[in-house]
Each structure stands twice: as C-alpha cells, then as structure tokens.
Protein backbone atom coordinates (compact mmCIF):
# COMPACT_ATOMS: atom_id res chain seq x y z
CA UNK A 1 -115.04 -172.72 57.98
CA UNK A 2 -117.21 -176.32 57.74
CA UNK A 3 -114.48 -179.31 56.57
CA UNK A 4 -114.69 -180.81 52.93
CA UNK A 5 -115.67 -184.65 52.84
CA UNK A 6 -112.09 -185.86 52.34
CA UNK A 7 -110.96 -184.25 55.60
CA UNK A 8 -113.78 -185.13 57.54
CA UNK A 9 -113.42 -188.81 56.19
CA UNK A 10 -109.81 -188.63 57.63
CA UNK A 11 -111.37 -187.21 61.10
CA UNK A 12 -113.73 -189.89 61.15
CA UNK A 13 -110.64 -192.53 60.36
CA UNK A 14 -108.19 -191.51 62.76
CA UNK A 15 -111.01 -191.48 65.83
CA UNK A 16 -112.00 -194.75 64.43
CA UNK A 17 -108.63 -195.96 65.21
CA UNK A 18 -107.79 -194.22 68.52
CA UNK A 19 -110.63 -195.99 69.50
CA UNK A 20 -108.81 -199.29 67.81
CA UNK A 21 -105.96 -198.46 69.50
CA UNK A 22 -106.95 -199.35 72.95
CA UNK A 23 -108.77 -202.40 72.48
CA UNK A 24 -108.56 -206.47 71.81
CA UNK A 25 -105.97 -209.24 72.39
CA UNK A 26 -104.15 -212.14 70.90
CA UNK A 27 -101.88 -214.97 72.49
CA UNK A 28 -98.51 -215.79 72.41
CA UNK A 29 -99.23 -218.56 70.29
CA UNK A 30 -97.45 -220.43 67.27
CA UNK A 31 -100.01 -222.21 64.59
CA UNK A 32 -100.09 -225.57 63.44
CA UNK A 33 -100.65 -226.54 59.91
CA UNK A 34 -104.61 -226.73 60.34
CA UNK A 35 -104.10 -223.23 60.88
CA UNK A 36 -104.90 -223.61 65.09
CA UNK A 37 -102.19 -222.62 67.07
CA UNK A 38 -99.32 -224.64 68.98
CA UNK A 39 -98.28 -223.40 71.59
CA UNK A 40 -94.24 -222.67 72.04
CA UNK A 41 -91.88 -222.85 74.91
CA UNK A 42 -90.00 -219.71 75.38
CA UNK A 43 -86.32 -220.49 76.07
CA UNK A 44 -84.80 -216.52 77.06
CA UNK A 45 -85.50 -214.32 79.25
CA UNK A 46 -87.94 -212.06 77.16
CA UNK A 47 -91.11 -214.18 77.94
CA UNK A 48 -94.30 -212.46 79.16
CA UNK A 49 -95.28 -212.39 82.63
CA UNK A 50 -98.42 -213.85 83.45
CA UNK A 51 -100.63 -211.89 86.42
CA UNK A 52 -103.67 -211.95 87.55
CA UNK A 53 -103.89 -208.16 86.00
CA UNK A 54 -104.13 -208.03 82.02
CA UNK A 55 -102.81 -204.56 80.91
CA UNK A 56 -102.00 -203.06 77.74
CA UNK A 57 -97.77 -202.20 77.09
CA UNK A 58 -95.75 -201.03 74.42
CA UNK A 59 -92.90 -203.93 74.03
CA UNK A 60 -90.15 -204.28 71.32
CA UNK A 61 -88.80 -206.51 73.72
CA UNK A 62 -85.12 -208.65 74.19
CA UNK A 63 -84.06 -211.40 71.12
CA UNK A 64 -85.75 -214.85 72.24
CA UNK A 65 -85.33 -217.92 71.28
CA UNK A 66 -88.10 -220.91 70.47
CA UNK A 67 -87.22 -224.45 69.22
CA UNK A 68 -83.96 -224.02 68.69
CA UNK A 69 -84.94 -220.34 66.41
CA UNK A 70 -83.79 -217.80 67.38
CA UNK A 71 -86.09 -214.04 66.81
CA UNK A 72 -84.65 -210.71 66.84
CA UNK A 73 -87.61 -207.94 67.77
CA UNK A 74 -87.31 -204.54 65.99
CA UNK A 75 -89.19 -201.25 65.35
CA UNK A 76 -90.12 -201.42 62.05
CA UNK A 77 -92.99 -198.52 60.49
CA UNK A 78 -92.23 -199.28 57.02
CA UNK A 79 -92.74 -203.48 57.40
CA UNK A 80 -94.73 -204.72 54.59
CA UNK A 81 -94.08 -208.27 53.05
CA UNK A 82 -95.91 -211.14 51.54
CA UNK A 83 -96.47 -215.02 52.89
CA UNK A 84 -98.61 -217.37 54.52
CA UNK A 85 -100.77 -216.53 57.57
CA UNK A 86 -102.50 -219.08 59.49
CA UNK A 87 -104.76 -218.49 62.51
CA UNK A 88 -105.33 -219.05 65.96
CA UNK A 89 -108.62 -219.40 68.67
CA UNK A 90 -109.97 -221.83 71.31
CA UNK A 91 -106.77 -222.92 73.29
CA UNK A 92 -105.65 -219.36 73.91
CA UNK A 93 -108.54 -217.64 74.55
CA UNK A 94 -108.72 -214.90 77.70
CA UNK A 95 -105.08 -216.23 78.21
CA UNK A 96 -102.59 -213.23 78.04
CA UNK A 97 -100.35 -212.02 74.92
CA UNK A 98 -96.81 -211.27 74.53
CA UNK A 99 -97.17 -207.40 75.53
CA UNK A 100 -100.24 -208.31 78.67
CA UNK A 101 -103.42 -208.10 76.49
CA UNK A 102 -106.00 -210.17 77.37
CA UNK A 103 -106.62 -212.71 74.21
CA UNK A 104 -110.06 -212.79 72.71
CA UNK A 105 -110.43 -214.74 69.42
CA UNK A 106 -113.21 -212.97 68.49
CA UNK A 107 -111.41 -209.57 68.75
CA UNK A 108 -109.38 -208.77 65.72
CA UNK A 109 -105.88 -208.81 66.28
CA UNK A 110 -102.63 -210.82 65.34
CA UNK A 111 -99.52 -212.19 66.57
CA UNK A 112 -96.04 -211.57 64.35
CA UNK A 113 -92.59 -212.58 65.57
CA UNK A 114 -90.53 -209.66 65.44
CA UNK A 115 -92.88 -206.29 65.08
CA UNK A 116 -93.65 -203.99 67.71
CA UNK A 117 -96.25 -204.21 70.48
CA UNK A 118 -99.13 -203.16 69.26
CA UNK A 119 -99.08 -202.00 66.07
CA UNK A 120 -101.74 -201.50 63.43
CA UNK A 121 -101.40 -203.41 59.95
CA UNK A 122 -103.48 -204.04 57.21
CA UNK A 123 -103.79 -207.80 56.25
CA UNK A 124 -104.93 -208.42 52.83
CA UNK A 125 -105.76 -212.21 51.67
CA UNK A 126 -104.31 -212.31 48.04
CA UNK A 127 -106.25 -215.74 47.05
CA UNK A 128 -109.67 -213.59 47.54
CA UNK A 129 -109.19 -209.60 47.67
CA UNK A 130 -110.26 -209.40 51.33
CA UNK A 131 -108.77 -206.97 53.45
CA UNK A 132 -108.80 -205.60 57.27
CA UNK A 133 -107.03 -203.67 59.42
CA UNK A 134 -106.12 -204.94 63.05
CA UNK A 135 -103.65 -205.00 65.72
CA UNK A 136 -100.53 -207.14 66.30
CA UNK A 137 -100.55 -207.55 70.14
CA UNK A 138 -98.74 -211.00 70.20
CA UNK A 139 -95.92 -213.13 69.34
CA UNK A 140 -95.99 -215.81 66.56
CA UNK A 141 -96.66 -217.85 64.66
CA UNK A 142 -93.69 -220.31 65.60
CA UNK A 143 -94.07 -222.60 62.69
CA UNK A 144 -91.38 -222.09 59.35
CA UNK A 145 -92.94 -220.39 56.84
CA UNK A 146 -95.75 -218.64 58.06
CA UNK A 147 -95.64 -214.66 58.29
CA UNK A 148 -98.69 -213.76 60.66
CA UNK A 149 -100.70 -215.90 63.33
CA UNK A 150 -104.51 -214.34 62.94
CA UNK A 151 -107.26 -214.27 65.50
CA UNK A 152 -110.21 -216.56 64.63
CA UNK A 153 -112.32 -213.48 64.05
CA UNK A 154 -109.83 -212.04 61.83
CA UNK A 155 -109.30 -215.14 59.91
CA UNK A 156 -113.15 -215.26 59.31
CA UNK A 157 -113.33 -211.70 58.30
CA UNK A 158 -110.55 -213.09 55.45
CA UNK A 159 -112.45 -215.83 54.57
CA UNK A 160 -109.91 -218.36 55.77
CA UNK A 161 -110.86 -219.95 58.56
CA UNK A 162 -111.35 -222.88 57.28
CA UNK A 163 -109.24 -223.54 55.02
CA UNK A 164 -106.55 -222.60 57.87
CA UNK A 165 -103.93 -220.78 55.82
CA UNK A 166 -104.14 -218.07 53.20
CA UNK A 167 -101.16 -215.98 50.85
CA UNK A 168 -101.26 -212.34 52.32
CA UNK A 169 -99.93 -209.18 52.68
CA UNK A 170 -98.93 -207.97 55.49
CA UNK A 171 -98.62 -203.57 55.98
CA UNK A 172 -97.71 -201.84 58.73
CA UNK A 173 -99.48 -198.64 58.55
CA UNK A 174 -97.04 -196.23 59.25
CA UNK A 175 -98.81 -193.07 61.08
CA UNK A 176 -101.26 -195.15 63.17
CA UNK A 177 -98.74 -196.87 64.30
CA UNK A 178 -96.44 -194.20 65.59
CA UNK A 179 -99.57 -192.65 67.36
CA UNK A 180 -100.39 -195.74 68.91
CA UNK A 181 -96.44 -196.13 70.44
CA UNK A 182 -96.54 -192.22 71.54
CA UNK A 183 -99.35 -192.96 73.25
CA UNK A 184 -98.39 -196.27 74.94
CA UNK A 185 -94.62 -195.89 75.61
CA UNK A 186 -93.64 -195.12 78.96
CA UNK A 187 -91.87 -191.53 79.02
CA UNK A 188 -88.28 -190.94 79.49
CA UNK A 189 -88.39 -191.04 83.21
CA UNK A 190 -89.71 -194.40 82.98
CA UNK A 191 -93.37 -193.91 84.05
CA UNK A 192 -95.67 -196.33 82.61
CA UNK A 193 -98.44 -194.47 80.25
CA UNK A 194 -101.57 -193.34 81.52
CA UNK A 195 -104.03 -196.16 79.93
CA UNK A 196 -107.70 -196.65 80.79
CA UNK A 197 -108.16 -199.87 83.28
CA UNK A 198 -110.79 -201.10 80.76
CA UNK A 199 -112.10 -200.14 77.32
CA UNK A 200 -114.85 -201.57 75.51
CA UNK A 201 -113.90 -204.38 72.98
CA UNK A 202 -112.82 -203.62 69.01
CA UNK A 203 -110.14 -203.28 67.12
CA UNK A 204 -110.86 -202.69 63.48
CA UNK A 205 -110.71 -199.96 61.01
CA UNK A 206 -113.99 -199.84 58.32
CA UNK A 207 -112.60 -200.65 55.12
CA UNK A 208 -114.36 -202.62 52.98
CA UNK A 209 -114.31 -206.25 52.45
CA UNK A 210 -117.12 -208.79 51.66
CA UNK A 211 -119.71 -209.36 54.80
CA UNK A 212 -121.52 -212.44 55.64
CA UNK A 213 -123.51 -214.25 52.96
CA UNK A 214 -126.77 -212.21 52.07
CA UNK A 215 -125.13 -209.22 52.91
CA UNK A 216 -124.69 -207.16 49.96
CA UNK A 217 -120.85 -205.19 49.82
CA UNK A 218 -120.54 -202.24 48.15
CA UNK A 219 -118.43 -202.02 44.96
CA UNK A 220 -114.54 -201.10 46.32
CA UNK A 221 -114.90 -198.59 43.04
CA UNK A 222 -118.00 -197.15 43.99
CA UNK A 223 -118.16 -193.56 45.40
CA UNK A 224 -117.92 -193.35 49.31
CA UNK A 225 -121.16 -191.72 51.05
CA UNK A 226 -119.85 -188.44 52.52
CA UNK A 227 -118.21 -189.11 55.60
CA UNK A 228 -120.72 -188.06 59.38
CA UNK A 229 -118.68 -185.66 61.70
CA UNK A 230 -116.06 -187.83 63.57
CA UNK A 231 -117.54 -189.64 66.24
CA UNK A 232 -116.99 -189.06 69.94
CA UNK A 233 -114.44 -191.35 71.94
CA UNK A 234 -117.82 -193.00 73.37
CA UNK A 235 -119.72 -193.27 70.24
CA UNK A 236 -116.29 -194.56 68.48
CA UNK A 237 -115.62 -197.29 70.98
CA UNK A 238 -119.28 -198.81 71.06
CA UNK A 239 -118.85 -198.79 67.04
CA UNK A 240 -115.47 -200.75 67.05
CA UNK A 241 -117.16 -203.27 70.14
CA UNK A 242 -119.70 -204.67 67.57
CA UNK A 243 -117.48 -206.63 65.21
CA UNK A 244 -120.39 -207.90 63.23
CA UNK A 245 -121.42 -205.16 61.69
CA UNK A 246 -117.51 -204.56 60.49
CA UNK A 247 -116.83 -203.71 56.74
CA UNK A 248 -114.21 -205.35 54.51
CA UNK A 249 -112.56 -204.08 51.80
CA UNK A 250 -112.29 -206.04 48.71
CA UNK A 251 -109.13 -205.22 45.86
CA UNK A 252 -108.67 -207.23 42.55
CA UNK A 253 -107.06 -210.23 42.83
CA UNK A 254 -103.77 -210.78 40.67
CA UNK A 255 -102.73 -214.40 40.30
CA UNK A 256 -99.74 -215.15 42.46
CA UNK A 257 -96.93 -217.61 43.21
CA UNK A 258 -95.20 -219.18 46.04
CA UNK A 259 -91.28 -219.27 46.35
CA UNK A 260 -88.79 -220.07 49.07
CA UNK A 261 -86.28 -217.03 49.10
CA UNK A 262 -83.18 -218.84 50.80
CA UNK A 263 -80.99 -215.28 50.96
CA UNK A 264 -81.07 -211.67 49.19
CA UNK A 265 -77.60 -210.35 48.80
CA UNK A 266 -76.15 -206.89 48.10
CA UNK A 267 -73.59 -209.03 45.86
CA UNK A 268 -74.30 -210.92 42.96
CA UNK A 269 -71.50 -213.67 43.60
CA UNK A 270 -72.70 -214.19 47.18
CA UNK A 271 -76.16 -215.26 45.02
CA UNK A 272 -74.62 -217.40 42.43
CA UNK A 273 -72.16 -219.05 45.99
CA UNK A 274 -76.17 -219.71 47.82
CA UNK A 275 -77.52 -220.49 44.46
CA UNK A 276 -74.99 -223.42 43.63
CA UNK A 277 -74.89 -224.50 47.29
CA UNK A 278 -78.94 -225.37 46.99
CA UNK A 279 -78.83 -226.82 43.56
CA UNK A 280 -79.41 -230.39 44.88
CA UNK A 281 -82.15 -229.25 46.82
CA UNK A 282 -84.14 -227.32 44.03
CA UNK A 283 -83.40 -225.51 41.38
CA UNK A 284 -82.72 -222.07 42.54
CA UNK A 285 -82.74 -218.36 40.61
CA UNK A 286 -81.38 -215.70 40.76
CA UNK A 287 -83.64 -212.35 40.92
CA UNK A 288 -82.79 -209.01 40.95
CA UNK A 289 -84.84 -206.37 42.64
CA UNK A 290 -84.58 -202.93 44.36
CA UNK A 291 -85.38 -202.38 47.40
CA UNK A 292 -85.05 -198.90 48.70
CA UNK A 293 -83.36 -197.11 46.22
CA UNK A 294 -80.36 -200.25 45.99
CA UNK A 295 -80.11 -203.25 43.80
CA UNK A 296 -80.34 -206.78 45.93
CA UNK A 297 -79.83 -209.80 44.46
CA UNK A 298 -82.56 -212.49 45.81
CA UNK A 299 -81.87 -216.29 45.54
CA UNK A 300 -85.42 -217.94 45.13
CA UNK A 301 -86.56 -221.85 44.45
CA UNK A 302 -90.11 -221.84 42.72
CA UNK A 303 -92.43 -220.88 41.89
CA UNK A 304 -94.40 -223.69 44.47
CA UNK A 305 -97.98 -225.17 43.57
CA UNK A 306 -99.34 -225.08 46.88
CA UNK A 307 -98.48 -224.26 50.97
CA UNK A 308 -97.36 -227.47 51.79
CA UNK A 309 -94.92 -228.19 48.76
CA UNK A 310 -93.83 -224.81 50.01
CA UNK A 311 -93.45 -226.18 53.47
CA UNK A 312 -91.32 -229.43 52.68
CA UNK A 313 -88.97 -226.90 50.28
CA UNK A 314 -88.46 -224.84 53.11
CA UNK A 315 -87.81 -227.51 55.42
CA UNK A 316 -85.23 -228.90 52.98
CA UNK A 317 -83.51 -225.42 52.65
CA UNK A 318 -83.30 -224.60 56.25
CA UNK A 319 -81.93 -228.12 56.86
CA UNK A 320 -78.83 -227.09 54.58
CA UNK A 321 -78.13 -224.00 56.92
CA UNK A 322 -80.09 -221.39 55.41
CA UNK A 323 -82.02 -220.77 58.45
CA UNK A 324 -83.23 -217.27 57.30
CA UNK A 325 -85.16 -218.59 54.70
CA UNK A 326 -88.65 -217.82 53.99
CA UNK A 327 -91.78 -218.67 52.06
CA UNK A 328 -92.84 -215.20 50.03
CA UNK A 329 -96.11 -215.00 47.55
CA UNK A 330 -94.79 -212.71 44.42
C-alpha cells in the first residue's frame, strides 16, 4: 500500500536526523559578552579527556564545578526554557567537546551546561522568528545568564552572529533525542556502542528559516511540496554535509521581555521571604504559574530593557546569595 505525504514527510524527517545524529562538534567552551567564547577551568573530576582519537559518547556525566559554580548534569527529554544564547568559533575549533566530538564551528551544534550528550534541540531566536534544529555536544556557556553557547554556523543561521547574543528558546525534542541515546549508550554490560569511525559532516534538520540575502524563503504558512521517498543513509548524510544549502524556519515574532527569576517556590510565603529579601536590589514580583499540572510561585525583577541591564541585575542578585538565579525572556 504506497504511504500518504504526511507519513512519508515523517520518513524523510527521521532519516534526515539519523543522519544528524552522527555528525558535528562543539567545544567545551564558556562565551564572553561579545558572544565569543572564554574558555573555563574545570575544577572536578568530570572534565573531558583529551586524545589524540576524537569519538562520539553518550555522557550525562558527574556534577562539576567552574569558577566557583557549581553544575549538576541531568537527563532531561522534556527541557524547554527561554534566555540568552551567545555563540562560540575560532579559539575552539577542531579542539574536542565535553562528550569527545571533534569541534567544528561551521557544523551546527551547541554547548548547554547541564543536558545530555548529544541531544537534539530546536533553537528558536525570539528577536527575529528564526529557527534550527542542532545538536548539543558540549558544555557551556560558563558566563551568568546565558542559556546556550551556539556554534558560529548556528549563530549565523539565527542571524546573530554579530550582534553576539540573541533571546531564544531552547526545546529539547523529545523522540529524537531518546533515539539518539539508544543508539549511543553503551549497553548494560558496559560495551561501548558500535559507532562509525567517521561520518560525513552535518547536523541539521530542514525546517525553515530565512537563507542568505537574495535567497528567496518560502512562506512558513505556505503548503509543503509533497515530501520524495526517504533518502538512503548515503544520500541523507551528503545532504546534511552541505550546510549551505540548509533551510530555516521562520515563526511570528511576539514582543518579549527580559526578567531575572531569583527563585520559583511551591509556597507562596517562601516568595514573599525571597521577594522582601531582594527589595533593595530591585523591585521584585511575585508570579504565579503552573508548571506541570502544580501551581509555583516565581519571584521575578523586571521586566529588563536590554541583555546587559539584565546582566548587572543578575550579578546584583546572585551577589545576595541567590545563586540559582537566572535571566528568562517571557
């Protein structure tokens, strides 16, 4: 019986990404406020190994601690928040990441503190619609208030290279993800997965988002062009190794803010405690929210005009023992 468009489209997808799912790099690599990356001592245990043999691991990996912060790593299929996401190239190119990738700035791939190694996300810059989807092979960014560390590639593809630092959204996407960690995990005797030696470079899903000036997009709203028979492995992997030819996506853009949430509590009176404890810093709120099916209580200062008025609030919040605190675009 032949396959309707929509499940062919999803064929096409998912070989798309296994072919993803074996390729590019990033660097263990913090970012400094031009949006280049600086990079951080690691002060535990949990630091990559560097050999003369790049390979590609699943890693969760052991708590670790850099300047004086410490990071807590965690499975986590359902992650998706907002905040700042800076990028970074040149210094840590063909150097290796947190999980033994090789680094290539012009692959498409990202470094996040605490996620798994690899996992697939979607990154969407809120400022301009833009939107990829890439792998988080590293660990960063190691600077307060930023959420992601991008390649340069990736930061291009989001149109924020040069500005440095962009409001996003960051998305774990759930099923790719759990494919990619069955396939990488070693087994439960131990035995490292069976991964090819080498694979040809790529690591991004066609979605849409604006190309290179010239290049006309089409409309997000427009109707897709039925969908080819999925590719081969082969034919997959060449597709994914030229990165110029990548789509975007592009979604509406909604006008945003910045805040510095300083705590979310189960409790209201642990708020209003936080909230009077900051009131010579700022002038905190109190907002409620649910999150998964319970009522938090969220204890935010803003909103903030711009990154680095977000930057010096945080700085000033942290500094009163809030170290959790975090810059979030609502």
């Amino acid at each position: 019986m032949a396959l309707g468009n929509d499940q062919m489209m999803c064929n096409a997808r998912q070989a798309s990404l296994l072919a993803l799912l074996i390729a590019s790099g990033a660097i263990l690599g913090g970012c400094a406020e031009s949006g280049h990356s600086a990079k951080s001592s690691w002060s535990s245990g949990d630091s990559p190994a560097i050999s003369s043999s790049a390979v590609q691991n699943y890693k969760v990996g052991k708590p670790y601690q850099v300047a004086g912060v410490w990071y807590y790593p965690q499975e986590d299929f359902d992650y998706d928040e907002t905040g700042i996401a800076s990028w970074y190239g040149p210094d840590f190119h063909a150097k290796l990441t947190a999980n033994g990738e090789v680094f290539d700035q012009n692959a498409v791939s990202a470094a996040h503190k605490t996620l798994q190694l690899p996992c697939v996300a979607r990154v969407t810059n809120l400022e301009n619609g833009r939107s990829i989807i890439l792998r988080i092979n590293d660990r960063g960014p190691f600077v307060n208030g930023r959420i992601i560390d991008l390649s340069r590639k990736s930061a291009q593809l989001l149109g924020m290279e040069g500005k440095g630092t962009a409001k996003v959204r960051v998305e774990v996407l759930n099923e790719e993800s759990r494919v990619l960690a069955g396939k990488l995990k070693p087994d439960s005797s131990g035995t490292e997965p069976k991964v090819a030696s080498a694979a040809p470079r790529g690591s991004v899903v066609a979605e849409t988002l604006p190309p290179p000036p010239g290049i006309t997009a089409r409309p997000v709203d427009q109707p897709a062009t039925p969908a080819a028979p999925p590719p081969s492995r082969r034919e997959a992997a060449v597709a994914e190794a030229d990165l110029s030819n990548q789509v975007v996506n592009t979604v509406p853009v909604h006008p945003t803010s910045l805040y510095v949430q300083a705590g979310s509590f189960g409790r209201h009176d642990n708020a209003l405690r936080l909230s009077a404890r900051l009131s010579n810093v700022g002038k905190p709120q109190i907002q409620q929210a649910t999150v998964q099916g319970r009522t938090v209580y969220r204890v935010r200062i803003g909103p903030i005009s711009n990154v680095d008025e977000a930057d010096r609030m945080l700085d000033a919040v942290v500094a009163v023992g809030q170290t959790d605190a975090r810059v979030v675009v609502d």
